[in-house]
C-alpha atoms as a PDB file:
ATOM      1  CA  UNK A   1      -1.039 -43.932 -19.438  1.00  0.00           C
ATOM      2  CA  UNK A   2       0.431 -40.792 -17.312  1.00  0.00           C
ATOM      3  CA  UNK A   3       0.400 -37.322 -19.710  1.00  0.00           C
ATOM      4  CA  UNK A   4       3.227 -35.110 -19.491  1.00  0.00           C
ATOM      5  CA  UNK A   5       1.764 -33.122 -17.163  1.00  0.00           C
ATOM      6  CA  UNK A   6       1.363 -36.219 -14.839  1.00  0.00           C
ATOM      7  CA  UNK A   7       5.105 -36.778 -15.109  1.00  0.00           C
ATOM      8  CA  UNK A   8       6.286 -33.652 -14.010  1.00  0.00           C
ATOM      9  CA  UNK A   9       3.576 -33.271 -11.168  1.00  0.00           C
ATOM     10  CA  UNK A  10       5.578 -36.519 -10.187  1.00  0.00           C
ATOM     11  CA  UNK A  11       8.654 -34.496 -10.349  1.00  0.00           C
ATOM     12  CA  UNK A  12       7.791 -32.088  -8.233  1.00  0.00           C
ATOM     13  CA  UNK A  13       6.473 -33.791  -5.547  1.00  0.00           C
ATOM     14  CA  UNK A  14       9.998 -36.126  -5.272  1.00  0.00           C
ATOM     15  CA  UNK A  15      11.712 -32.743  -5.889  1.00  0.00           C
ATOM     16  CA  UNK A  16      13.927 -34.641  -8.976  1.00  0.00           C
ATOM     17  CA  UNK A  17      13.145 -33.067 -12.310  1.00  0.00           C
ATOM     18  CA  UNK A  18      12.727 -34.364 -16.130  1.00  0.00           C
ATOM     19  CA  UNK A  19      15.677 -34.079 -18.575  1.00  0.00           C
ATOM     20  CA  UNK A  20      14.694 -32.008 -22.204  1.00  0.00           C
ATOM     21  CA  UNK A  21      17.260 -32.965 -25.024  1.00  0.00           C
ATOM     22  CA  UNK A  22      17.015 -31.995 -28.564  1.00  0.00           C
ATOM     23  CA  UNK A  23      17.566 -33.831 -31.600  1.00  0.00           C
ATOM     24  CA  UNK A  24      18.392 -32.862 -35.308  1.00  0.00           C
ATOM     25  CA  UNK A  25      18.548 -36.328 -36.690  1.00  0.00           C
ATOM     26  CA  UNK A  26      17.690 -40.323 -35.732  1.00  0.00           C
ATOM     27  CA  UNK A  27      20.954 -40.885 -34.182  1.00  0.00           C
ATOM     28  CA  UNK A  28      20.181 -38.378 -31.571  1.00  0.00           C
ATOM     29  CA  UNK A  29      16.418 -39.310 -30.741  1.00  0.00           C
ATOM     30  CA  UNK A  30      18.078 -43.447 -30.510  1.00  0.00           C
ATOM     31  CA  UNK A  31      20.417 -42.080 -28.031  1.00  0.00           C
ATOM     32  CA  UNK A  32      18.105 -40.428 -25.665  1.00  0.00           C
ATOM     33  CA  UNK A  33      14.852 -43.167 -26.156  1.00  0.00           C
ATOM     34  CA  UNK A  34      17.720 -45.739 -25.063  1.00  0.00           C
ATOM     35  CA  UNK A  35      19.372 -43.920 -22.077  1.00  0.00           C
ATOM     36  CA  UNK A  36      15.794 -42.693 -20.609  1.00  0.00           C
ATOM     37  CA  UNK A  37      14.778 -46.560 -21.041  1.00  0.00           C
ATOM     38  CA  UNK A  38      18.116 -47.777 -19.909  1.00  0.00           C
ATOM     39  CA  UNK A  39      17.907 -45.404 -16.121  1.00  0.00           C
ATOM     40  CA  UNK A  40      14.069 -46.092 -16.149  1.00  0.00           C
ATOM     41  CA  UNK A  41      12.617 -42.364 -16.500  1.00  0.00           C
ATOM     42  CA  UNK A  42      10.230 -40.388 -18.838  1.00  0.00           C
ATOM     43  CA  UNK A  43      12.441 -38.105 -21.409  1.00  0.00           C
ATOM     44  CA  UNK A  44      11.309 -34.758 -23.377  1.00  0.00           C
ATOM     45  CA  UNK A  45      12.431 -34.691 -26.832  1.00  0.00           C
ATOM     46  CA  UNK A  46      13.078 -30.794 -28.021  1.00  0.00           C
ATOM     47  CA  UNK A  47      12.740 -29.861 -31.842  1.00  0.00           C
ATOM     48  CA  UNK A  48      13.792 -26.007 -32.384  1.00  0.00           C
ATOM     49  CA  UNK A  49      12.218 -24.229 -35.616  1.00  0.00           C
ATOM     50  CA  UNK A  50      15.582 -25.037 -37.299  1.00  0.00           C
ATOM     51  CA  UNK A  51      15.253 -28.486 -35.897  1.00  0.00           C
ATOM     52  CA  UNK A  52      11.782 -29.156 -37.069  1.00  0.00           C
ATOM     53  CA  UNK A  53      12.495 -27.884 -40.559  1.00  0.00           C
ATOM     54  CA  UNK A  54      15.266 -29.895 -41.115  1.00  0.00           C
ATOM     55  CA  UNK A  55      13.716 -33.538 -39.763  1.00  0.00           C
ATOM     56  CA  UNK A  56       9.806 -32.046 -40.674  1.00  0.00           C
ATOM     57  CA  UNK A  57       7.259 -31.555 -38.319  1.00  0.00           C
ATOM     58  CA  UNK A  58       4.899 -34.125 -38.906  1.00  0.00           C
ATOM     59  CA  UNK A  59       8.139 -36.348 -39.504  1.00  0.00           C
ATOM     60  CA  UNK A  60       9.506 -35.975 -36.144  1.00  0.00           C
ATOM     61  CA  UNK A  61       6.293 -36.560 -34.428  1.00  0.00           C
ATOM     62  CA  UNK A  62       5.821 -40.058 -36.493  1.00  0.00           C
ATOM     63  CA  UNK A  63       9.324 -40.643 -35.357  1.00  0.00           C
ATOM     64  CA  UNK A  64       8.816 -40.074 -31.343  1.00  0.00           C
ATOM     65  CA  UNK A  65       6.003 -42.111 -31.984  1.00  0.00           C
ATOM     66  CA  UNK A  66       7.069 -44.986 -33.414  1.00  0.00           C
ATOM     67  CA  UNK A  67      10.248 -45.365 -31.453  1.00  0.00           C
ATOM     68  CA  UNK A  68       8.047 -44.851 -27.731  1.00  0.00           C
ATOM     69  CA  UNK A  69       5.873 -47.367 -29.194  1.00  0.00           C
ATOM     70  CA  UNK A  70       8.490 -49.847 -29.671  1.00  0.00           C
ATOM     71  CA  UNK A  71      10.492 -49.449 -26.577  1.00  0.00           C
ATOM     72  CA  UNK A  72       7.156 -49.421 -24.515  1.00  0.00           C
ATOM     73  CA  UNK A  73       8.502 -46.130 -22.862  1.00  0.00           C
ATOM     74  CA  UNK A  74       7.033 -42.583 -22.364  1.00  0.00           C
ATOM     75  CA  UNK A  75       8.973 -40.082 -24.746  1.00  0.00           C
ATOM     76  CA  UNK A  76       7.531 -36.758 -24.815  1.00  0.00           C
ATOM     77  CA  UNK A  77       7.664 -34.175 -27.894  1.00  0.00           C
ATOM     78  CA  UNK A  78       8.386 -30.661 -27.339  1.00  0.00           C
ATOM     79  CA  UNK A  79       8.352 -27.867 -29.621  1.00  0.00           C
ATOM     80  CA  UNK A  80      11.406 -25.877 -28.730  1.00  0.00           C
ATOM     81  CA  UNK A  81      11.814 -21.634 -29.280  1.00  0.00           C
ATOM     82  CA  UNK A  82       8.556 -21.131 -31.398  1.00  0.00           C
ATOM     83  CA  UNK A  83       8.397 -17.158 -32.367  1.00  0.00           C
ATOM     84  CA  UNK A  84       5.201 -16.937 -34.084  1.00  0.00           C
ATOM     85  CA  UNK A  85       1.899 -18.115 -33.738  1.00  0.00           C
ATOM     86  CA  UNK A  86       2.099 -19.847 -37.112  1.00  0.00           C
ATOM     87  CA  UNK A  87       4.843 -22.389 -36.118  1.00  0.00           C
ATOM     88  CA  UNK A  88       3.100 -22.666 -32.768  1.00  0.00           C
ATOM     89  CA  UNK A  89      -0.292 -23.772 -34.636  1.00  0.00           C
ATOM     90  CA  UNK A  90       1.732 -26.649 -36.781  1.00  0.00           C
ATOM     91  CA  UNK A  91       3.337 -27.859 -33.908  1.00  0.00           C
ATOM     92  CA  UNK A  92       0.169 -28.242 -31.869  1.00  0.00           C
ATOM     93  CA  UNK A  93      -1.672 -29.406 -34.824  1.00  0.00           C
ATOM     94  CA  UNK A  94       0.927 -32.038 -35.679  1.00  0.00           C
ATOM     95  CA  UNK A  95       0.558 -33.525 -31.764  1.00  0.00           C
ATOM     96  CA  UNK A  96       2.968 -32.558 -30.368  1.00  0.00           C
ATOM     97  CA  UNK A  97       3.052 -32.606 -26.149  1.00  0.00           C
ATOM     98  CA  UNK A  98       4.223 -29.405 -25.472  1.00  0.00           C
ATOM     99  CA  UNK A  99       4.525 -26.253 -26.965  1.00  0.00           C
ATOM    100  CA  UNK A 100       7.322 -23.355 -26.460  1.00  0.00           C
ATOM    101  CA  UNK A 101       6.280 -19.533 -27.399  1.00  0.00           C
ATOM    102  CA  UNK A 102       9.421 -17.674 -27.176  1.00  0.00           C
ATOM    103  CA  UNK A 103       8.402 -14.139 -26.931  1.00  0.00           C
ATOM    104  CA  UNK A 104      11.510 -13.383 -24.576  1.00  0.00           C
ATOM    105  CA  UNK A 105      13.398 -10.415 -26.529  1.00  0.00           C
ATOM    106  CA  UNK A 106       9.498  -8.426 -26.663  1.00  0.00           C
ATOM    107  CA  UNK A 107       8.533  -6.134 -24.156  1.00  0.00           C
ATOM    108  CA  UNK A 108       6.368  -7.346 -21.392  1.00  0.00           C
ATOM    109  CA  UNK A 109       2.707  -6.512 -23.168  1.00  0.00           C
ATOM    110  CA  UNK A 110       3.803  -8.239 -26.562  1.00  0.00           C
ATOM    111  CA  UNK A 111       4.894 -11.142 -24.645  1.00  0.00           C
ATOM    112  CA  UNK A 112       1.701 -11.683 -22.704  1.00  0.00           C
ATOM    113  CA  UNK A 113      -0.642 -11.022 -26.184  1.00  0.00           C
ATOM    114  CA  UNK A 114       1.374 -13.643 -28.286  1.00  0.00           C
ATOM    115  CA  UNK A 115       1.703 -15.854 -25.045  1.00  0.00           C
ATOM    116  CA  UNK A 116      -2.139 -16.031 -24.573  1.00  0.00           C
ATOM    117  CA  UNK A 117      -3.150 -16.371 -28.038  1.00  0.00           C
ATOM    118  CA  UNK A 118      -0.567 -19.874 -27.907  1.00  0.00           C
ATOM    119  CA  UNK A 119      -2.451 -20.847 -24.892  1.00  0.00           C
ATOM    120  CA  UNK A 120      -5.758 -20.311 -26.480  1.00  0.00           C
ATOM    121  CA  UNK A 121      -5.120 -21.943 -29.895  1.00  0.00           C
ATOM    122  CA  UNK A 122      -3.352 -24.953 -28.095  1.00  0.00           C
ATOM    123  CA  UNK A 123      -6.065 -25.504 -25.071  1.00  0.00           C
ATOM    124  CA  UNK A 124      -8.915 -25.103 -28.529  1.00  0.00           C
ATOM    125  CA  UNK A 125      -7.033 -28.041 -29.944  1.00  0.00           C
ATOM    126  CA  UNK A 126      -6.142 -30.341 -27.305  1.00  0.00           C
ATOM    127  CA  UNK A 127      -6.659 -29.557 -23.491  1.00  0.00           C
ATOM    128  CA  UNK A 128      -3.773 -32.092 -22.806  1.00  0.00           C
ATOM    129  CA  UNK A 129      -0.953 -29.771 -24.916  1.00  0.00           C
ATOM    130  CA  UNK A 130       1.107 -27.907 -22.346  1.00  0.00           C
ATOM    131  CA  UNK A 131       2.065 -24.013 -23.462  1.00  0.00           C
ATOM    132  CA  UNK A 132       5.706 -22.953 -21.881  1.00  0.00           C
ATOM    133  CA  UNK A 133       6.197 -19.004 -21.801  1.00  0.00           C
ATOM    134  CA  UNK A 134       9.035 -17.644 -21.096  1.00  0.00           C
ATOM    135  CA  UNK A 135      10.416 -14.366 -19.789  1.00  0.00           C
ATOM    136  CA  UNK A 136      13.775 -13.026 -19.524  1.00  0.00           C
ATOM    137  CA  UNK A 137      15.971 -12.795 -22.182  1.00  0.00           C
ATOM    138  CA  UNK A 138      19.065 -15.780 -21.716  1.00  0.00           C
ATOM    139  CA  UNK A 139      20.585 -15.795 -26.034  1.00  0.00           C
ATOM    140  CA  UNK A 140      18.778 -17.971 -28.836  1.00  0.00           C
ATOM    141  CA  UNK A 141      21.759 -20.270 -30.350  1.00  0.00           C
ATOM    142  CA  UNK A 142      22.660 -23.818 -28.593  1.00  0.00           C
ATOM    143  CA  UNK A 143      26.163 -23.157 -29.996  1.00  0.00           C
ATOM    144  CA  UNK A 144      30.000 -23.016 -28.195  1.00  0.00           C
ATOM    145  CA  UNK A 145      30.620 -19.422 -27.194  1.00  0.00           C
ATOM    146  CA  UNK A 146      33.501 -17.128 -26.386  1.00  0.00           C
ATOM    147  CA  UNK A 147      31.566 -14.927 -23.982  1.00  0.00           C
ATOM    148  CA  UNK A 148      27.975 -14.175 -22.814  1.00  0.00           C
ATOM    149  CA  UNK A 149      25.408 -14.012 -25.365  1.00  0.00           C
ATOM    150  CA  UNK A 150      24.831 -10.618 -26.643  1.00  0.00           C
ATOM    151  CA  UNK A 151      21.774  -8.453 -25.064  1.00  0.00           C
ATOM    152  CA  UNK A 152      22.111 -11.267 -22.276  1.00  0.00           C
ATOM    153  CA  UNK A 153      22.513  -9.313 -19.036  1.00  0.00           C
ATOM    154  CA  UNK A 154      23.339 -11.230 -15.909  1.00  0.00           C
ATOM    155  CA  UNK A 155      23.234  -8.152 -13.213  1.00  0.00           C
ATOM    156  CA  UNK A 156      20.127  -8.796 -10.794  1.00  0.00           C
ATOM    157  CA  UNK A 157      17.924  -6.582 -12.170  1.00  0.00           C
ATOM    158  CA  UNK A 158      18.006  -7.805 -15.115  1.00  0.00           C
ATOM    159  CA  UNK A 159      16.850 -11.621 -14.441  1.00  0.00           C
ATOM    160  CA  UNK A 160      12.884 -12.565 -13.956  1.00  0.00           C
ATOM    161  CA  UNK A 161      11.401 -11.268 -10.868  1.00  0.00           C
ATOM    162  CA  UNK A 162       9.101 -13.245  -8.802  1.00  0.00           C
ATOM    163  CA  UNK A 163       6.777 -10.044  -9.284  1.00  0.00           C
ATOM    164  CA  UNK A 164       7.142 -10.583 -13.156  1.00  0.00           C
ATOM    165  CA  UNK A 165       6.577 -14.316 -13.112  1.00  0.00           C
ATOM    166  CA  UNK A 166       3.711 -14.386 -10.985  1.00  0.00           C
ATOM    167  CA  UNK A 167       2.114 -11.460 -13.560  1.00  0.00           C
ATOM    168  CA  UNK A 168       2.657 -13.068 -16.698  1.00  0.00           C
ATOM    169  CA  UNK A 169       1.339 -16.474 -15.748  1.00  0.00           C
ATOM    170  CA  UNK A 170      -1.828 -14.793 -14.499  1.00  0.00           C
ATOM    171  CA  UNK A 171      -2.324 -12.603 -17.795  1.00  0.00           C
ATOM    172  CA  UNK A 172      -1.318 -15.847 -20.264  1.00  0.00           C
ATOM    173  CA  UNK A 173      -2.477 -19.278 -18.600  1.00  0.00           C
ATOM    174  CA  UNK A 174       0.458 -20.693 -19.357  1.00  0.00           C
ATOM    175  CA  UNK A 175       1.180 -24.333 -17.848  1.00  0.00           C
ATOM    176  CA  UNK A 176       5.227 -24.003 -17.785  1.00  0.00           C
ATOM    177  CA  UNK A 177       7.227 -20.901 -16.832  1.00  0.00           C
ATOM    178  CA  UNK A 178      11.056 -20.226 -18.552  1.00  0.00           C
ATOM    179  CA  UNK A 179      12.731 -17.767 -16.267  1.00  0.00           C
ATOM    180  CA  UNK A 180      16.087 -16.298 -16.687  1.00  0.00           C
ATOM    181  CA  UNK A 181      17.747 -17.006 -13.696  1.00  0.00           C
ATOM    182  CA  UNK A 182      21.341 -16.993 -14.372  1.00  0.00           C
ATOM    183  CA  UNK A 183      21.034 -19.360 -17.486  1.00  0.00           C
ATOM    184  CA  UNK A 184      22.338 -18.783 -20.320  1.00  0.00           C
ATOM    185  CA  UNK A 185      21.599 -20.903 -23.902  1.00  0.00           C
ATOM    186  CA  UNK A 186      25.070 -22.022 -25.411  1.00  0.00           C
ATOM    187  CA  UNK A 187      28.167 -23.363 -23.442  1.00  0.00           C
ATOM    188  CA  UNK A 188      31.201 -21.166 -22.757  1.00  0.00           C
ATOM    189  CA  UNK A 189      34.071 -22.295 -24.192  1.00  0.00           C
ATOM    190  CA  UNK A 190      35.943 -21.635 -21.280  1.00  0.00           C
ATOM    191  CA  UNK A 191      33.495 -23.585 -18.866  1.00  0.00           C
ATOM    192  CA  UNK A 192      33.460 -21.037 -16.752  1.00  0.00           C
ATOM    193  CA  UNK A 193      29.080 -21.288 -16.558  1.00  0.00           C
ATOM    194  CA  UNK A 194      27.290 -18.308 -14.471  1.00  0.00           C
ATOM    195  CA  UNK A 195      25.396 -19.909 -11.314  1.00  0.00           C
ATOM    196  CA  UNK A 196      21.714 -20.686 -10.975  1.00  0.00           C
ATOM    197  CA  UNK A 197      20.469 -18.124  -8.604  1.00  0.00           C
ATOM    198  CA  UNK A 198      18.749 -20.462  -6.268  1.00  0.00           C
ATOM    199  CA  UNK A 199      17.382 -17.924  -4.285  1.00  0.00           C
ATOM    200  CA  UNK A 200      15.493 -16.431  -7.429  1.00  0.00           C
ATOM    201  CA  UNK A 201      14.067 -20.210  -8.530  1.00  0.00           C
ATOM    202  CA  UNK A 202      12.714 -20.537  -5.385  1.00  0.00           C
ATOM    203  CA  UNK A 203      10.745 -16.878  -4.970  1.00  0.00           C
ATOM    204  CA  UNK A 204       9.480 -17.440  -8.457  1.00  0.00           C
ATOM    205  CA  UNK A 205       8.274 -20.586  -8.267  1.00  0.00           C
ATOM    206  CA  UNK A 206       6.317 -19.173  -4.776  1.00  0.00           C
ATOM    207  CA  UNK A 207       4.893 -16.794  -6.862  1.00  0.00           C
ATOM    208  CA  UNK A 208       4.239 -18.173 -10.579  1.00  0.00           C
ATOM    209  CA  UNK A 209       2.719 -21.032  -8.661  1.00  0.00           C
ATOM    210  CA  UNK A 210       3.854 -23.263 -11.989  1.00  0.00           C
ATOM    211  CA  UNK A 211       6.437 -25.862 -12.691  1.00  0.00           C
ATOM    212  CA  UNK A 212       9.625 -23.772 -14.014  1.00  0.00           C
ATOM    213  CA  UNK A 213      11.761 -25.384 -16.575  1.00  0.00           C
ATOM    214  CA  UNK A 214      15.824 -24.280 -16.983  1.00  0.00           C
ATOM    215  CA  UNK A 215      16.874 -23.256 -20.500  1.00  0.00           C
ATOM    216  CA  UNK A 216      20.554 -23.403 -21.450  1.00  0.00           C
ATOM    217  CA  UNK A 217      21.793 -25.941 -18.786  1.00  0.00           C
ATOM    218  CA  UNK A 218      24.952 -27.339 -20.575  1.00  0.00           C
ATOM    219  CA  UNK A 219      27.679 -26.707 -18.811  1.00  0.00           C
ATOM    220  CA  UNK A 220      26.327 -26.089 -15.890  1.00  0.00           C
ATOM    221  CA  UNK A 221      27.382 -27.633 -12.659  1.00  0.00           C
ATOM    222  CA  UNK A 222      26.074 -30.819 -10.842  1.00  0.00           C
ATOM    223  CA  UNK A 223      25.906 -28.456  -7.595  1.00  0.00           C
ATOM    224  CA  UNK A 224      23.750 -26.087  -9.415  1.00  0.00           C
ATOM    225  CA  UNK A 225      21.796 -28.495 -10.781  1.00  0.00           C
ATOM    226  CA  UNK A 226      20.738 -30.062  -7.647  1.00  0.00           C
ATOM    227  CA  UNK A 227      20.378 -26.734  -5.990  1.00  0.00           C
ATOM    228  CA  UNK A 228      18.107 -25.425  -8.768  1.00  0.00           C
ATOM    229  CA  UNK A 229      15.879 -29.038  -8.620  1.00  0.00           C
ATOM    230  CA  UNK A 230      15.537 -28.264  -5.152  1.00  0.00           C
ATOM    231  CA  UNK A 231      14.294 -24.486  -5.333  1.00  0.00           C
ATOM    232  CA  UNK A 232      11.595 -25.522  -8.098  1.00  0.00           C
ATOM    233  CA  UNK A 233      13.209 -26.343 -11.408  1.00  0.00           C
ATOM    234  CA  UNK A 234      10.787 -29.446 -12.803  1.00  0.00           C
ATOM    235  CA  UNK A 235      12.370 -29.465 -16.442  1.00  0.00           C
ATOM    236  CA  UNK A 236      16.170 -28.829 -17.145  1.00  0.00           C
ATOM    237  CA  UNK A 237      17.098 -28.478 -21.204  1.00  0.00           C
ATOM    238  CA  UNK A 238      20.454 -29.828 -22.528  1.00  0.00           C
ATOM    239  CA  UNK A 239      21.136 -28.979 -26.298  1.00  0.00           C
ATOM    240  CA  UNK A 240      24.718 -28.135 -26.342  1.00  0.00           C
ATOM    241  CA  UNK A 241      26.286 -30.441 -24.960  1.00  0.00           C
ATOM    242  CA  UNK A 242      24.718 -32.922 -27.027  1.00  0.00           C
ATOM    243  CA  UNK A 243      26.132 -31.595 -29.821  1.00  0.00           C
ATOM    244  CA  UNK A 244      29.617 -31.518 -29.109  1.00  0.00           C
ATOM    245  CA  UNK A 245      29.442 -34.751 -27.716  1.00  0.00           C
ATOM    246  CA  UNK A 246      28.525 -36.168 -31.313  1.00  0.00           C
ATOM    247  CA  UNK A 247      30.333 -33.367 -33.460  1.00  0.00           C
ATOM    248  CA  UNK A 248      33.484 -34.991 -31.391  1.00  0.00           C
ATOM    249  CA  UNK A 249      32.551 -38.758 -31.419  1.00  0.00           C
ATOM    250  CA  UNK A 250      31.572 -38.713 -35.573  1.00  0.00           C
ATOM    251  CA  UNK A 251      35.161 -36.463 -36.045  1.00  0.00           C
ATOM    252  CA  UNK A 252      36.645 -39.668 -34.201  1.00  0.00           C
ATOM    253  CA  UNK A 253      34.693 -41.827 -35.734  1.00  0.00           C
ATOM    254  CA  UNK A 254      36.505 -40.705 -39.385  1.00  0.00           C
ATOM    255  CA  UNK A 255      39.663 -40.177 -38.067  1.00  0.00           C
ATOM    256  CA  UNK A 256      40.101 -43.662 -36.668  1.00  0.00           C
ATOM    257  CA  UNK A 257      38.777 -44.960 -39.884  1.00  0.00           C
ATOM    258  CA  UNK A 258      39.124 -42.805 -43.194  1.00  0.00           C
ATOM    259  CA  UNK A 259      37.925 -45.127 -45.382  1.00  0.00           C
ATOM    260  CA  UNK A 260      34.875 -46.203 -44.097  1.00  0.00           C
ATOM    261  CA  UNK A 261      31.872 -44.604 -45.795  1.00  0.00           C
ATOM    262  CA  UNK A 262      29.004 -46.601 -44.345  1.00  0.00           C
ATOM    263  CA  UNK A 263      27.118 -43.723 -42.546  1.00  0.00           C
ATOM    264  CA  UNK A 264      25.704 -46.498 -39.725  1.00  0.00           C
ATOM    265  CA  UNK A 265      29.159 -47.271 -38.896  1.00  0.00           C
ATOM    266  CA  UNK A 266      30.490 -44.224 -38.730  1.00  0.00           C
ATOM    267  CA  UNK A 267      27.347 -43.095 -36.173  1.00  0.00           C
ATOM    268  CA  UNK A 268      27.405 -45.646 -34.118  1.00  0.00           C
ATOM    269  CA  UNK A 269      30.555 -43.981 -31.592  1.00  0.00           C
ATOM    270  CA  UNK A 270      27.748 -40.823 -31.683  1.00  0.00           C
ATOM    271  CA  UNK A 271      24.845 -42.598 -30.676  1.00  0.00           C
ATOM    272  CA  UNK A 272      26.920 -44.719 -27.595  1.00  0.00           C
ATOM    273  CA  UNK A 273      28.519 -41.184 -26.768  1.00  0.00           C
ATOM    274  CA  UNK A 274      25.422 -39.320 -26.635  1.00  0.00           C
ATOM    275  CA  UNK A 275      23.638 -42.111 -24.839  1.00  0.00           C
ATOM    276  CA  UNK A 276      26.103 -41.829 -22.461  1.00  0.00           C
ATOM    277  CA  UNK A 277      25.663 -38.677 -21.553  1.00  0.00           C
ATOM    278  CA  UNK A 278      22.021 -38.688 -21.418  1.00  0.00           C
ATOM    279  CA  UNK A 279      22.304 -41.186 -19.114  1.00  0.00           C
ATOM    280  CA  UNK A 280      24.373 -39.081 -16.786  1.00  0.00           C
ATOM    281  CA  UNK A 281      22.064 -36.242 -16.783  1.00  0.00           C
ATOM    282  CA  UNK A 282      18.829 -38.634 -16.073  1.00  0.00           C
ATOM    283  CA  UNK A 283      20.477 -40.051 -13.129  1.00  0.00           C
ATOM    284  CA  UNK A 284      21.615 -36.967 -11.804  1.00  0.00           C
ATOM    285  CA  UNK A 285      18.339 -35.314 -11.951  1.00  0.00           C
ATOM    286  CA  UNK A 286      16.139 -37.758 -10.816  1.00  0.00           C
ATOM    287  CA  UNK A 287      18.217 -38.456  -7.884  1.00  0.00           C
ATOM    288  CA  UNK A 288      20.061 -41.913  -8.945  1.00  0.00           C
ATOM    289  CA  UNK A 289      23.454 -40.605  -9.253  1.00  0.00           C
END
């Protein structure tokens, strides 16, 4: 069976990339096993700390488990933003496929230190767990936003340098680079999204000489998407968007029938609305759109 790392050497070498969506409850990890089965591609599930706590860690790997298992399909488990070495250590421990350390908002040398020791716990534990770092500070909440992110700055000098990248992976080891390349986490209310900044993808991914993964891509464009997939994005994140795709199908769901109280029913216009959309993000990053 290919690994995870298989997959997105596959990726890179058709120049399409994997989609990374992240789940806080059954309906949601249904949604995505079913669209990634129903387009025919692998699919990274993301937990977030506040994720994991609320479905458990150990839980959520059974979970992924159990449902790849049945649909005879490869479903990856990610542990989104981890801050601390502790959560990074449960995560790996529990089996997870891929590990996150988020040590974006501390200075450079803090970064690398925390980044390392991830890479060295993980690699002690299981050679085949990948360790993302990321650098470049893009906001921390998937949520629907007014303006930028606060402490997010979008001016040129303040996104990753190729110089940076191609430091930090030396220093850590790390198999995945998160840059900040225009991306922000949330979605703008507005939709008015900041662009990718192709140029930058494509001079860090020269350097870093890793596959680079895109935080924060809801509401982003198709254009940029494409653009960023073919500068050396390998792994694009959707959270957001998710979310307000079943936030607005379950607030249907009870307004077009108060009185129905069986939770099944009332999820089911959630889990065909964020299949849906799954579905239109797999085929538009692996090339079948």
């Amino acid at each position: 069976m290919k690994t995870l790392r298989d997959h997105i050497a596959e990726a890179e070498n058709k120049h399409t990339a994997l989609g990374h969506f992240n789940i806080g409850n059954i309906e949601g990890l249904w949604a995505i096993a079913r669209a990634a089965k129903a387009v025919g591609v692998p699919v990274i599930i993301g937990v977030s700390e506040g994720e994991r706590d609320f479905l458990g860690v150990r839980q959520v790997r059974a979970l992924v488990t159990s449902v790849a298992e049945q649909l005879g399909y490869p479903i990856f488990l990610n542990a989104d933003h981890t801050y601390s070495l502790e959560k990074i250590k449960e995560a790996v421990d529990a089996g997870f496929d891929c590990v996150i350390i988020d040590g974006a908002k501390l200075s450079f040398e803090e970064n690398v230190k925390i980044t390392k020791e991830a890479v060295e716990y993980a690699r002690a534990k299981n050679p085949h767990v990948l360790v993302e770092g990321e650098i470049g500070y893009i906001g921390q909440s998937s949520q629907l936003l007014e303006t930028i992110p606060p402490g997010v700055a979008l001016d040129p000098a303040s996104l990753t340098s190729p110089e940076e990248a191609k430091k930090f992976v030396s220093l850590t080891g790390i198999d995945l680079l998160a840059p900040a390349v225009g991306n922000i986490h949330g979605m703008l209310k507005g939709g008015d999204e900041p662009s990718i900044d192709v140029k930058r993808v494509a001079a860090i991914r020269g350097e870093a000489g890793i596959p680079l993964v895109l935080h924060g891509g809801s509401g982003n464009s198709d254009e940029d998407f494409l653009k960023a997939i073919k500068a050396g994005i390998s792994i694009i994140h959707i959270n957001t968007e998710l979310r307000v795709a079943f936030r607005d199908a379950v607030k249907k769901s009870l307004q077009d029938d108060p009185d129905e109280v069986a939770p099944y029913k009332i999820m089911k216009p959630a889990v065909q609305a964020m299949q849906k959309l799954v579905e239109q993000k797999l085929k538009l990053f692996s090339g079948l759109s």
